[in-house]
C-alpha atoms as a PDB file:
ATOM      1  CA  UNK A   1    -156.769 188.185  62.331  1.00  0.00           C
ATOM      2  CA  UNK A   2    -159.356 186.427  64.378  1.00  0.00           C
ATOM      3  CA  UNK A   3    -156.788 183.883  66.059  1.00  0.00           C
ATOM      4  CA  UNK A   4    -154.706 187.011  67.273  1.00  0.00           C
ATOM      5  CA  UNK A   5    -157.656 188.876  68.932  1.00  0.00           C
ATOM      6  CA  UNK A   6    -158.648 186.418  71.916  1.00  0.00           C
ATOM      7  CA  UNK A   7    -156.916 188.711  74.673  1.00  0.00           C
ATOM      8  CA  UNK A   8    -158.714 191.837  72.727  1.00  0.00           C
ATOM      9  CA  UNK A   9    -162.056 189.633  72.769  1.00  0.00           C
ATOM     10  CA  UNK A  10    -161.481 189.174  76.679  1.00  0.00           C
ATOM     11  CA  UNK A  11    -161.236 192.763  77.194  1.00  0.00           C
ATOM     12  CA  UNK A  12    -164.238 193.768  75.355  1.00  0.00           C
ATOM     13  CA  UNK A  13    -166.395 191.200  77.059  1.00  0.00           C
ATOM     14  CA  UNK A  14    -165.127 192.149  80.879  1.00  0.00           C
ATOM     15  CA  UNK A  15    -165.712 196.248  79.455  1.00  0.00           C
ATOM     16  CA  UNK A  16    -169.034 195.649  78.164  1.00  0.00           C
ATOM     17  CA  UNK A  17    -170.264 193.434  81.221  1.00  0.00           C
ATOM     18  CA  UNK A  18    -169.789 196.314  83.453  1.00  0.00           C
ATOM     19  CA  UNK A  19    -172.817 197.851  81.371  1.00  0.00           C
ATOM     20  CA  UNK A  20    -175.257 194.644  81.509  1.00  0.00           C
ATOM     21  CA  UNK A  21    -177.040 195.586  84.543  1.00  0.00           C
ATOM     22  CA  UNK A  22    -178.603 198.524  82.750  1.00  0.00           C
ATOM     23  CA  UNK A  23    -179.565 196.293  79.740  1.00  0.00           C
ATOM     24  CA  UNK A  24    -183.738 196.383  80.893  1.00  0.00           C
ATOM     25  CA  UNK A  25    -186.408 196.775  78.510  1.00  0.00           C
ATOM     26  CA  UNK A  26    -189.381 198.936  78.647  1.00  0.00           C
ATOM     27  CA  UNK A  27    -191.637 199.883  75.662  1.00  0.00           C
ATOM     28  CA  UNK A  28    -192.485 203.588  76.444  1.00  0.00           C
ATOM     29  CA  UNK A  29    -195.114 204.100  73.604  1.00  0.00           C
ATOM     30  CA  UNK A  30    -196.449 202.567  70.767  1.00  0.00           C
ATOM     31  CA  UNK A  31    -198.015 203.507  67.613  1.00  0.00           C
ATOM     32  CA  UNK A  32    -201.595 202.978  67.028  1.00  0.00           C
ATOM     33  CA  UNK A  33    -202.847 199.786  65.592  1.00  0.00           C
ATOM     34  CA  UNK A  34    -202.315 198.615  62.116  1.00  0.00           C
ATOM     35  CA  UNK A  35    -203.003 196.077  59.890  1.00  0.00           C
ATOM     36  CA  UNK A  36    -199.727 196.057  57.975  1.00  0.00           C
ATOM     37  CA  UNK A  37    -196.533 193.802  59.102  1.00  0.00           C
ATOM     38  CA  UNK A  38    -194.739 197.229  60.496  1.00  0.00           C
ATOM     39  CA  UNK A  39    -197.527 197.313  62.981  1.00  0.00           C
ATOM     40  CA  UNK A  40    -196.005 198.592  66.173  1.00  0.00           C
ATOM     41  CA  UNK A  41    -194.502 201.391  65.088  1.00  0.00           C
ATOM     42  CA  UNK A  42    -193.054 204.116  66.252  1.00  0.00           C
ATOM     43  CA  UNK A  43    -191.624 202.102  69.498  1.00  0.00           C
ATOM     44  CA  UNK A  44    -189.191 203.547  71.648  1.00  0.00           C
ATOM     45  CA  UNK A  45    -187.585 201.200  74.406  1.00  0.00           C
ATOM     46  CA  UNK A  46    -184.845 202.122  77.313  1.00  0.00           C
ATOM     47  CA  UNK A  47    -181.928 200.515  76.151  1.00  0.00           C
ATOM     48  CA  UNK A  48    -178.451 200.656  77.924  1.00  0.00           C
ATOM     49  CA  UNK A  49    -177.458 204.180  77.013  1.00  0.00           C
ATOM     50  CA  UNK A  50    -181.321 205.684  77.465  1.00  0.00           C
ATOM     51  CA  UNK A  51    -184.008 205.943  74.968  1.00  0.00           C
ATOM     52  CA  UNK A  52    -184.060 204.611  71.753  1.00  0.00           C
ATOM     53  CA  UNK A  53    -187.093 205.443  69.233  1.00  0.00           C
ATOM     54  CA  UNK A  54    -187.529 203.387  65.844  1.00  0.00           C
ATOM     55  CA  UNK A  55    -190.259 205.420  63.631  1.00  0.00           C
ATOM     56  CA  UNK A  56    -190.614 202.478  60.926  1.00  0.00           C
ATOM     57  CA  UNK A  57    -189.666 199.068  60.895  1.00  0.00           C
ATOM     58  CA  UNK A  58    -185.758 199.202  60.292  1.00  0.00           C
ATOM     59  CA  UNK A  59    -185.462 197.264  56.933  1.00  0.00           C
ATOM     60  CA  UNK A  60    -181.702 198.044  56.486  1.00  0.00           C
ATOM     61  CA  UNK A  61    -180.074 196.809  59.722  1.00  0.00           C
ATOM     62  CA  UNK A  62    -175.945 196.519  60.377  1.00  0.00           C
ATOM     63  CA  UNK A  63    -175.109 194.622  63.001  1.00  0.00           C
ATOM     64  CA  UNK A  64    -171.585 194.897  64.226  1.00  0.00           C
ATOM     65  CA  UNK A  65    -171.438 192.232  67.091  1.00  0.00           C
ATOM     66  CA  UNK A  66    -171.643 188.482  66.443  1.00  0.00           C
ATOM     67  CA  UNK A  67    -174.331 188.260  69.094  1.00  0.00           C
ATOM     68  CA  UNK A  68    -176.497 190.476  68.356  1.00  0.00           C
ATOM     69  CA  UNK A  69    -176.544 188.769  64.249  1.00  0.00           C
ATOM     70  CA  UNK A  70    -177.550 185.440  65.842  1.00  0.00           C
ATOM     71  CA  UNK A  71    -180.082 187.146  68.031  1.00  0.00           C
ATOM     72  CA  UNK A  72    -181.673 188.951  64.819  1.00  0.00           C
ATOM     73  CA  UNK A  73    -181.632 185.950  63.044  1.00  0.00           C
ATOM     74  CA  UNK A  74    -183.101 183.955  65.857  1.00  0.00           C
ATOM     75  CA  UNK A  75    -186.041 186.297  66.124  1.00  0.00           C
ATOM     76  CA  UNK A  76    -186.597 186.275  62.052  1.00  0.00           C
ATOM     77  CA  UNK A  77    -184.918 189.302  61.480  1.00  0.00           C
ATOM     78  CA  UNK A  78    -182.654 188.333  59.049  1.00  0.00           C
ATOM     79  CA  UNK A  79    -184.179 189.961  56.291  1.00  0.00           C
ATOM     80  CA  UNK A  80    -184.157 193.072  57.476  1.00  0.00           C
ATOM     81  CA  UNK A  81    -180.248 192.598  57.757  1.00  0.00           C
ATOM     82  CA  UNK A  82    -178.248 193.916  54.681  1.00  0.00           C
ATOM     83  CA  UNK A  83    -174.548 193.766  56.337  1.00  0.00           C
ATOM     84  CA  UNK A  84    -172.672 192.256  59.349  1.00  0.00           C
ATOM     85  CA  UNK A  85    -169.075 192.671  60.666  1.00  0.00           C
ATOM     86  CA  UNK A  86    -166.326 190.670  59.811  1.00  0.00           C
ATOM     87  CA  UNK A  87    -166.519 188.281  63.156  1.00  0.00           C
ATOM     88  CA  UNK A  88    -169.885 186.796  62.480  1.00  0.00           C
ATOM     89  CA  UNK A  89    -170.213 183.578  60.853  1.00  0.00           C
ATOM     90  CA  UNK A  90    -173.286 182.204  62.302  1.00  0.00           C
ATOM     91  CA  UNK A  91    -175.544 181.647  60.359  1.00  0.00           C
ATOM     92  CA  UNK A  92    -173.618 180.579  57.557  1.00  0.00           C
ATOM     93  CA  UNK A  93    -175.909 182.734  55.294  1.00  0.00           C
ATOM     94  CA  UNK A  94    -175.499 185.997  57.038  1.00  0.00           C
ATOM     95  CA  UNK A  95    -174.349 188.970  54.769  1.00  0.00           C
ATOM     96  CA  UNK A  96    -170.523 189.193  55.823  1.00  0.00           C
ATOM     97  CA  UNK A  97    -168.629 192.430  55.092  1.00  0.00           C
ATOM     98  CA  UNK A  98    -165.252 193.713  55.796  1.00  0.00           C
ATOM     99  CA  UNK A  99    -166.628 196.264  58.259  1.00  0.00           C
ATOM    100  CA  UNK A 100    -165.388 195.611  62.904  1.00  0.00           C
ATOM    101  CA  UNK A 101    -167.178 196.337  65.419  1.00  0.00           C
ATOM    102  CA  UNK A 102    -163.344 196.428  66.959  1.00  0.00           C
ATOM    103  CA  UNK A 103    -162.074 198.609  64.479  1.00  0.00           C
ATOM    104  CA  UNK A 104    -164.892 200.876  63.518  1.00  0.00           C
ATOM    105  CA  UNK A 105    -165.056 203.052  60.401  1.00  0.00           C
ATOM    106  CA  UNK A 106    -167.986 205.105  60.838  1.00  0.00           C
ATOM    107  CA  UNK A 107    -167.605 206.065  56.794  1.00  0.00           C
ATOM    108  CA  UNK A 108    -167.667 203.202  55.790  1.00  0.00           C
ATOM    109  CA  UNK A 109    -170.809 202.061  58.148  1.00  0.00           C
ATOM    110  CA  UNK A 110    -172.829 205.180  56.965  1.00  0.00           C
ATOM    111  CA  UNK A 111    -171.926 203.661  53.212  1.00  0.00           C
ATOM    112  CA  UNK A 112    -174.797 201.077  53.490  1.00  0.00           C
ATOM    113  CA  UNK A 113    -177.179 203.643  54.837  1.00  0.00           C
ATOM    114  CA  UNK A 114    -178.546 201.814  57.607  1.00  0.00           C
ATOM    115  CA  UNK A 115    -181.978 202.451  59.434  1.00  0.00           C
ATOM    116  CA  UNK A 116    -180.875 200.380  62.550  1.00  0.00           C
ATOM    117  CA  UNK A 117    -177.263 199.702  63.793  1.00  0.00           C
ATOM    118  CA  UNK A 118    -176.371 197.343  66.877  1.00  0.00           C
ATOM    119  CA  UNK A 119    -173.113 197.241  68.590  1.00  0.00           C
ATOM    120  CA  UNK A 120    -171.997 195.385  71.941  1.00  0.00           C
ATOM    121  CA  UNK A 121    -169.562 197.588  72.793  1.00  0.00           C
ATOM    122  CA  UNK A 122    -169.128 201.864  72.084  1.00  0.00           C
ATOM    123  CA  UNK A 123    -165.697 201.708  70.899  1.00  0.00           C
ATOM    124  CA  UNK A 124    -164.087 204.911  70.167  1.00  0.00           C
ATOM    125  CA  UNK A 125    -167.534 206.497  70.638  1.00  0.00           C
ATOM    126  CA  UNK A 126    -169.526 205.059  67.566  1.00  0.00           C
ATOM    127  CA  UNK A 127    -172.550 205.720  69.260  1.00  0.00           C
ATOM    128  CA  UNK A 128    -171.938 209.634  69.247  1.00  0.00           C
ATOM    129  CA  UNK A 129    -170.407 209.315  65.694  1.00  0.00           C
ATOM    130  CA  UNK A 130    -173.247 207.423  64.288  1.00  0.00           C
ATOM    131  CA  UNK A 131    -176.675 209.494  66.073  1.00  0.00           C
ATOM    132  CA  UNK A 132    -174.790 212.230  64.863  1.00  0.00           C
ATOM    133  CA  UNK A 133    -175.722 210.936  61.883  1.00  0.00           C
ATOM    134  CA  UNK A 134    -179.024 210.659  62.642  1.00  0.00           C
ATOM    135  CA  UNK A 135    -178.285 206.673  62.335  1.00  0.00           C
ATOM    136  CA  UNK A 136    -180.262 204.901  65.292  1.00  0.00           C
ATOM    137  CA  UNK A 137    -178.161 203.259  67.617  1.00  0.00           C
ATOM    138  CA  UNK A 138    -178.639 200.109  69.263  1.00  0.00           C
ATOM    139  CA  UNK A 139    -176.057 198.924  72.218  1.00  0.00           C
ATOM    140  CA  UNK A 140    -176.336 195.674  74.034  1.00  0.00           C
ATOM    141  CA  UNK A 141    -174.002 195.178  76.384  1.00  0.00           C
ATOM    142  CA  UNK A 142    -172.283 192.087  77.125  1.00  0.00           C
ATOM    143  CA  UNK A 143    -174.881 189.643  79.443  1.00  0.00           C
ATOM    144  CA  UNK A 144    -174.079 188.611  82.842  1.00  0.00           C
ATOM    145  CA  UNK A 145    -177.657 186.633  83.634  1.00  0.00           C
ATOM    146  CA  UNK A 146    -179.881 184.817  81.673  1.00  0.00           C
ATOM    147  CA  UNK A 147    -182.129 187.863  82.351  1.00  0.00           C
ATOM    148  CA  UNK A 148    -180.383 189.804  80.475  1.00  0.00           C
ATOM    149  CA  UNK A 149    -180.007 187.128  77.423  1.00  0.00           C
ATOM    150  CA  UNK A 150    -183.797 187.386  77.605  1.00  0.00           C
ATOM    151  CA  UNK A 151    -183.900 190.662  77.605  1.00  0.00           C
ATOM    152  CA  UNK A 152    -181.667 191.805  74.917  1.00  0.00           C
ATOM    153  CA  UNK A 153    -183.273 189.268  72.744  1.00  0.00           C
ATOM    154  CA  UNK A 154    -186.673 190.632  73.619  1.00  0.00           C
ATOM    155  CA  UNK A 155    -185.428 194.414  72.794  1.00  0.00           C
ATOM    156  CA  UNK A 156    -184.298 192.917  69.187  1.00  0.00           C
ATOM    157  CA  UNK A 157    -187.793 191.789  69.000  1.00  0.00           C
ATOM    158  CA  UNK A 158    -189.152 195.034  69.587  1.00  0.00           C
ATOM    159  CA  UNK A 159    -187.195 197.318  67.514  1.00  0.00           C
ATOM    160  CA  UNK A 160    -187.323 194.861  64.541  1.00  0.00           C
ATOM    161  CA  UNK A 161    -190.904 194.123  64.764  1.00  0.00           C
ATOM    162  CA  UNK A 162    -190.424 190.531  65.640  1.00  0.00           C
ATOM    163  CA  UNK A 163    -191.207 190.710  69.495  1.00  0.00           C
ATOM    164  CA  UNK A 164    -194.123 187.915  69.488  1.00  0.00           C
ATOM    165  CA  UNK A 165    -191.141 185.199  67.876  1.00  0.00           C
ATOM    166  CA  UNK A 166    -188.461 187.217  70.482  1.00  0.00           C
ATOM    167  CA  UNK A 167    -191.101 185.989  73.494  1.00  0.00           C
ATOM    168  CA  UNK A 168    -191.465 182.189  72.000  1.00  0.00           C
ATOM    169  CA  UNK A 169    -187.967 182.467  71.650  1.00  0.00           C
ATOM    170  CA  UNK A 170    -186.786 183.604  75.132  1.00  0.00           C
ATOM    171  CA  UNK A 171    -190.019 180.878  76.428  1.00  0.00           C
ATOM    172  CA  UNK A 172    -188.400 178.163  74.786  1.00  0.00           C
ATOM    173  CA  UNK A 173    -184.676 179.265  75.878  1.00  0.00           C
ATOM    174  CA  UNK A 174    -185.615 179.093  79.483  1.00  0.00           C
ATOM    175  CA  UNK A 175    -187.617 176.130  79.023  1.00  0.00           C
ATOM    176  CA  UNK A 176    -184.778 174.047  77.650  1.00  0.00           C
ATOM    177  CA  UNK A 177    -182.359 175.196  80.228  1.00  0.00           C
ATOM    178  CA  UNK A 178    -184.617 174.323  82.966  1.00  0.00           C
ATOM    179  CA  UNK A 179    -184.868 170.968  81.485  1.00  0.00           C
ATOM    180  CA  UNK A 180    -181.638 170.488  80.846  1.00  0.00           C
ATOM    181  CA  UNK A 181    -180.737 171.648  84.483  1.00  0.00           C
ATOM    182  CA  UNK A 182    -183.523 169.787  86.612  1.00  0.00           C
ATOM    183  CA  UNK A 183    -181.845 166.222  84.605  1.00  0.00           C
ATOM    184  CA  UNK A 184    -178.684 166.483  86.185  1.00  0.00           C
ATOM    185  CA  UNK A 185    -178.416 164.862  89.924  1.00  0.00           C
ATOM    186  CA  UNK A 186    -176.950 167.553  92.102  1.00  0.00           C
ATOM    187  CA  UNK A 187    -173.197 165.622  93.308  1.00  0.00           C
ATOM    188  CA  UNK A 188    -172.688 165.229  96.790  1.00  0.00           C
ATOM    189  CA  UNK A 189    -169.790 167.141  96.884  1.00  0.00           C
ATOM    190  CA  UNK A 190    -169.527 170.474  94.583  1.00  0.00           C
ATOM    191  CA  UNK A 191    -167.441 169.518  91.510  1.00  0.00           C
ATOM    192  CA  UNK A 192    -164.676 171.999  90.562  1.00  0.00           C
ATOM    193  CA  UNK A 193    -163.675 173.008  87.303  1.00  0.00           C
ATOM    194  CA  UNK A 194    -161.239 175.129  85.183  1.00  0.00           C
ATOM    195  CA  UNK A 195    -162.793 176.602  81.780  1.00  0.00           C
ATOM    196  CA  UNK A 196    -159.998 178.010  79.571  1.00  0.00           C
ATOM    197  CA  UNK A 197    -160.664 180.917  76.964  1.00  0.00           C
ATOM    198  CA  UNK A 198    -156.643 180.876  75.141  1.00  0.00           C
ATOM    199  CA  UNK A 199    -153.737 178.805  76.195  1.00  0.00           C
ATOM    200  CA  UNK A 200    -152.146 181.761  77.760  1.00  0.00           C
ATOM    201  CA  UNK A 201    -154.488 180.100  80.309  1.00  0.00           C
ATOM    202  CA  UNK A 202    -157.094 183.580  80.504  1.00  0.00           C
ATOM    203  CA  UNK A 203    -159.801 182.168  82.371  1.00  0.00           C
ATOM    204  CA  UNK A 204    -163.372 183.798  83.996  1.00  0.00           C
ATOM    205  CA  UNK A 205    -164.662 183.574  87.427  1.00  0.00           C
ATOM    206  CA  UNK A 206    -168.303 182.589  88.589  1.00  0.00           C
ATOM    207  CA  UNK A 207    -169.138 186.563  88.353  1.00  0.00           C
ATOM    208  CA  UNK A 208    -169.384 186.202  84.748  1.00  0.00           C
ATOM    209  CA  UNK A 209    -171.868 185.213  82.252  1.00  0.00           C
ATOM    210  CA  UNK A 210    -170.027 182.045  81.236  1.00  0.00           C
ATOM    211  CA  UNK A 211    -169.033 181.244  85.176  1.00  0.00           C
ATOM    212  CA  UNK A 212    -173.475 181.805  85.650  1.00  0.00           C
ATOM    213  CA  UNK A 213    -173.626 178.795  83.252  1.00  0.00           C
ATOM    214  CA  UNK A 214    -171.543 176.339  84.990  1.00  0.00           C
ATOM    215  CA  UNK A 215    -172.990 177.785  88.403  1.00  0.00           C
ATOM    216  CA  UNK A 216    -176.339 176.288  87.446  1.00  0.00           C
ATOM    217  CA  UNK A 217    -175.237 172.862  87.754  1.00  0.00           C
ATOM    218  CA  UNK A 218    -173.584 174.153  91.098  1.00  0.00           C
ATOM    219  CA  UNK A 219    -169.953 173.876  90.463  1.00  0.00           C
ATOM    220  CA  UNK A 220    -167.126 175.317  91.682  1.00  0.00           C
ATOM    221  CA  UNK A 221    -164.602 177.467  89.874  1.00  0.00           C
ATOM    222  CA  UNK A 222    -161.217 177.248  90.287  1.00  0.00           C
ATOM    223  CA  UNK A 223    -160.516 180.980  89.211  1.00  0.00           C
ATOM    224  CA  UNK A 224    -162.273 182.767  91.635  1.00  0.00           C
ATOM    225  CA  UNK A 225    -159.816 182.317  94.017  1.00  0.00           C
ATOM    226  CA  UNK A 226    -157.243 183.881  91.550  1.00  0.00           C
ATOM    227  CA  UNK A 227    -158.910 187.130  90.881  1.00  0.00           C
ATOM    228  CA  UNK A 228    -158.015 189.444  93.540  1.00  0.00           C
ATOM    229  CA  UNK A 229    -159.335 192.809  91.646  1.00  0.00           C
ATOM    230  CA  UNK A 230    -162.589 191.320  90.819  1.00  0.00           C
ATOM    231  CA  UNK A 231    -162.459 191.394  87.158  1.00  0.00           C
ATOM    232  CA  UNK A 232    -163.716 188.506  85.958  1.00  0.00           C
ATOM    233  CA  UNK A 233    -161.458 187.221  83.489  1.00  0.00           C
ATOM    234  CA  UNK A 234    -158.175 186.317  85.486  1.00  0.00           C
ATOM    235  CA  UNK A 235    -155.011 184.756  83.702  1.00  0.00           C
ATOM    236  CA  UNK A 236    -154.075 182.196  85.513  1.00  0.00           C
ATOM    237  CA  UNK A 237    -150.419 180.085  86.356  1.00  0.00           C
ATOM    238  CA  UNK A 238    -150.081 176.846  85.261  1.00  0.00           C
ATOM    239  CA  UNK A 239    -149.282 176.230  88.735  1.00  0.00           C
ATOM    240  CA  UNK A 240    -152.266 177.850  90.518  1.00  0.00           C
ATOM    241  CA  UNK A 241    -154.183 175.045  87.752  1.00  0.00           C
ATOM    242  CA  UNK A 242    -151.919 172.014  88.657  1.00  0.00           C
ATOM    243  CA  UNK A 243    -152.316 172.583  92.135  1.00  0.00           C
ATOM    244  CA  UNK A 244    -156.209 173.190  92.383  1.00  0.00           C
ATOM    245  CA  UNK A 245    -156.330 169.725  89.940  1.00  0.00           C
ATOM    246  CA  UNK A 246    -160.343 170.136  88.889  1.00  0.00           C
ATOM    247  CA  UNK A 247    -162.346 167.714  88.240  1.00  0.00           C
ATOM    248  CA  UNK A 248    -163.014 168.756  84.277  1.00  0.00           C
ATOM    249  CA  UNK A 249    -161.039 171.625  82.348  1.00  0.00           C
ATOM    250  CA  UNK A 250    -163.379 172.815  79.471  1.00  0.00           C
ATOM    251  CA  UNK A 251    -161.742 174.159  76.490  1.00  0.00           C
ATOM    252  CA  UNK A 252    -163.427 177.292  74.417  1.00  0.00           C
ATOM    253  CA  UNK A 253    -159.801 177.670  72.711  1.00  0.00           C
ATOM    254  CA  UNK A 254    -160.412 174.344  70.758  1.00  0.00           C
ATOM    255  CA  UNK A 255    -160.589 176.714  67.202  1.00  0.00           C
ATOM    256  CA  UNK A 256    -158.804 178.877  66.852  1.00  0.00           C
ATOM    257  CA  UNK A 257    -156.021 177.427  69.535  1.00  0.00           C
ATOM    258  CA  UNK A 258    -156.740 173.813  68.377  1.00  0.00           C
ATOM    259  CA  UNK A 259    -156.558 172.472  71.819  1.00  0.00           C
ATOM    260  CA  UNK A 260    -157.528 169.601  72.276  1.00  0.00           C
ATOM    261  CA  UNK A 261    -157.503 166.892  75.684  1.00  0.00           C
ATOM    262  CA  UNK A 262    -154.319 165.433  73.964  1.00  0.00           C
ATOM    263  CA  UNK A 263    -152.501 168.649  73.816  1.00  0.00           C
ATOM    264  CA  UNK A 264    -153.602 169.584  77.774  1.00  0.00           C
ATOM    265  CA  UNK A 265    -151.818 166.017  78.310  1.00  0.00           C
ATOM    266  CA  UNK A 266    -149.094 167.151  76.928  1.00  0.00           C
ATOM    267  CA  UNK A 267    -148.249 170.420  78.390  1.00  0.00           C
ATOM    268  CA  UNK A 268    -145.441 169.845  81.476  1.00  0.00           C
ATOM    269  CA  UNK A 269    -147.240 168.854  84.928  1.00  0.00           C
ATOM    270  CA  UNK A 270    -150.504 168.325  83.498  1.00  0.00           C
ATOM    271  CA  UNK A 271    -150.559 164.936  82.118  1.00  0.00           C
ATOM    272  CA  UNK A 272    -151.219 163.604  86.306  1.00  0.00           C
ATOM    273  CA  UNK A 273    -154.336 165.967  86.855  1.00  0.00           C
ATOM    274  CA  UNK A 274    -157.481 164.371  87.580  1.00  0.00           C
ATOM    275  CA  UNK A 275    -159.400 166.141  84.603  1.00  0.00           C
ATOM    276  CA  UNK A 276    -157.069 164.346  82.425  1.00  0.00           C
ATOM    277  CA  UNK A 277    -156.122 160.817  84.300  1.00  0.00           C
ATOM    278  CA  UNK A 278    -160.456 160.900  84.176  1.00  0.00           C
ATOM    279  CA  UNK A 279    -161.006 161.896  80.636  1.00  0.00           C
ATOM    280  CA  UNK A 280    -163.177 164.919  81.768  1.00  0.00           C
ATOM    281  CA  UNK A 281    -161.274 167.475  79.823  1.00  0.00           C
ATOM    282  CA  UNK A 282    -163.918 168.924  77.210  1.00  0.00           C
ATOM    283  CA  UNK A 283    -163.755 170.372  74.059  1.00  0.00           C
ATOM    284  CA  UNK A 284    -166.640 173.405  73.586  1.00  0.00           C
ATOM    285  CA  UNK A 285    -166.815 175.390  70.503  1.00  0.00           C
ATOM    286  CA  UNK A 286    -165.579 178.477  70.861  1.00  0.00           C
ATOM    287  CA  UNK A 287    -168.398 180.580  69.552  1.00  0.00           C
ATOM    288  CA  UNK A 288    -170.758 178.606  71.500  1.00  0.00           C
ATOM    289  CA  UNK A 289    -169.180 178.980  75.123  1.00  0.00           C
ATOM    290  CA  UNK A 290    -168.487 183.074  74.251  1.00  0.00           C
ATOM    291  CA  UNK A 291    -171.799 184.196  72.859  1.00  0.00           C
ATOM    292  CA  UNK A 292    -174.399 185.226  75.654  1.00  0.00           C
ATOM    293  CA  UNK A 293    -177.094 184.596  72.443  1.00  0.00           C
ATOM    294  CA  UNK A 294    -179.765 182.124  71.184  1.00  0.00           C
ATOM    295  CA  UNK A 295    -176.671 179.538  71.169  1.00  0.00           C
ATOM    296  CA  UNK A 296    -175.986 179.576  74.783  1.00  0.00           C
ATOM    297  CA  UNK A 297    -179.141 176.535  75.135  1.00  0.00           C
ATOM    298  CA  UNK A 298    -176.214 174.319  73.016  1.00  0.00           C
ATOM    299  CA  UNK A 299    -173.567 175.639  75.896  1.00  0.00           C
ATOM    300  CA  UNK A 300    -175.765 174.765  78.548  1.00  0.00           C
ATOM    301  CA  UNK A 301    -176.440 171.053  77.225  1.00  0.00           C
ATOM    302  CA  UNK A 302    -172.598 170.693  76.490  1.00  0.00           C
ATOM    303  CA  UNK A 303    -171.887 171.134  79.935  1.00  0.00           C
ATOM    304  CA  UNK A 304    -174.778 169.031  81.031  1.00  0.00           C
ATOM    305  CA  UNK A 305    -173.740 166.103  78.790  1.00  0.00           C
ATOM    306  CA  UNK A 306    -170.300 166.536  80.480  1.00  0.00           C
ATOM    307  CA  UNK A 307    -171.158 166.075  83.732  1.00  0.00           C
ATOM    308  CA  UNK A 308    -173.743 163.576  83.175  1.00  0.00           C
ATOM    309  CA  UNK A 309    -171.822 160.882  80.725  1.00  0.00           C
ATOM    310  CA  UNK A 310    -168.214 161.556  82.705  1.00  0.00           C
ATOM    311  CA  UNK A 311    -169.787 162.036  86.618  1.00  0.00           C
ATOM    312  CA  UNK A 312    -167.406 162.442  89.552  1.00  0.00           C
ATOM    313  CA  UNK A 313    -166.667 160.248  91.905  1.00  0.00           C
END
């Protein structure tokens, strides 16, 4: 079902980036000190859709967005996690069910009687449904900025008791992006590119989160000048591709589209594009280049290795 969703995918990102500006985190109030691992608790924190108070360490989490399960496991929070939705498969060892954060079946979430659910996206109002459960609710949008990476992260901490190994994490994040960034020679010119979500040839524009990433190494998109409405995610013509000819097409379709540089050679008027004649047409894993979470470090060093080991010019 997975390799039928990528234009469903693309809409739930561009809805749930319109939120990520509101995605700041501020402990309110804290319980007293303790001497027990649940130390910290109560919390309550301003999440995206207002106030959000934990009483006790959640120890029976749900998470129903790919992103947020690699952000609890990055912080340690794994444990604490007794069921994920059918998208996430990262890590390997994370408790898979048949329950979608797409689809959502607020029976069958209230089944595992969770303490803690987080969602990226409040499809057919599962927030409502679930606080009217009394089931605490946690929403993170979908990032636009590395700020807000940092933050959500740092929220997970925070609600899951974790948020000293959410601050090394975020510290070491930023840390390797900077390094990775600061390696790389600025060109002389601004190298374009094109990166490709599907081969319906559904694309995003620098005002993304993904389109932030390539932006750090300065580079110029070759959608932006195809979205007229400003949404972000833009399907573009073959033709509008051909005739921009970037220097490197990056493909995040190479999964569950199994493209690969060979079959971008193949397809009628590409085979003469620069990208290709140059061998700068890169394969990305999917997950990787469409997760705003711990991953994205791997994304940024992909692209980095790309322009470093294949440099224009």
């Amino acid at each position: 079902m997975r390799k039928l969703l990528s234009a469903l995918l693309l809409a739930m990102v561009a809805c749930g980036g319109s939120q990520a500006t509101a995605t700041s985190t501020t402990v309110v109030t804290t319980a007293a000190p303790a001497t027990t691992e649940a130390s910290g608790f109560p919390v309550t924190v301003e999440t995206a859709i207002g106030p959000l108070t934990i009483a006790e360490r959640p120890e029976a989490i749900v998470s129903l967005a790919p992103v947020a399960t690699e952000m609890l496991a990055a912080v340690g929070a794994l444990e604490q996690v007794i069921a994920v939705d059918d998208q996430s498969n990262y890590p390997t060892n994370v408790p898979v069910t048949d329950l979608s954060g797409f689809n959502p079946n607020i029976e069958a979430i209230a089944s595992y009687q969770p303490d803690l659910v987080v969602i990226s996206n409040d499809i057919d109002n599962m927030v409502a449904s679930l606080q009217s459960l009394d089931i605490p609710v946690l929403l993170l949008p979908a990032a636009v900025t590395m700020d807000d990476v940092y933050t959500e992260i740092e929220l997970l901490g925070i609600v899951t008791g974790h948020a000293s190994e959410a601050e090394d994490l975020t510290e070491q994040m930023a840390n390797e992006i900077e390094s990775l960034v600061s390696d790389i020679e600025p060109p002389a010119e601004p190298v374009t590119y094109y990166h490709e979500i599907d081969p319906l040839l559904f694309s995003v524009t620098s005002t993304t989160f993904i389109g932030s990433i390539y932006s750090l190494f300065g580079m110029e998109n070759i959608a932006d000048a195809a979205d007229p409405d400003g949404l972000g995610y833009p399907q573009l013509s073959a033709e509008h591709i051909i005739e921009s000819d970037p220097d490197f097409i990056f493909l995040a379709d190479t999964g569950f589209a199994l493209q690969t540089p060979e079959t971008v050679a193949a397809r009628p008027g590409w085979a003469g594009m620069t990208a290709v004649t140059s061998g700068r047409v890169i394969p990305l894993d999917d997950d990787v280049a469409s997760r705003w979470g711990p991953r994205v470090v791997d994304f940024v060093r992909a692209v980095a290795e790309a322009v470093a080991l294949q440099p224009v010019g």
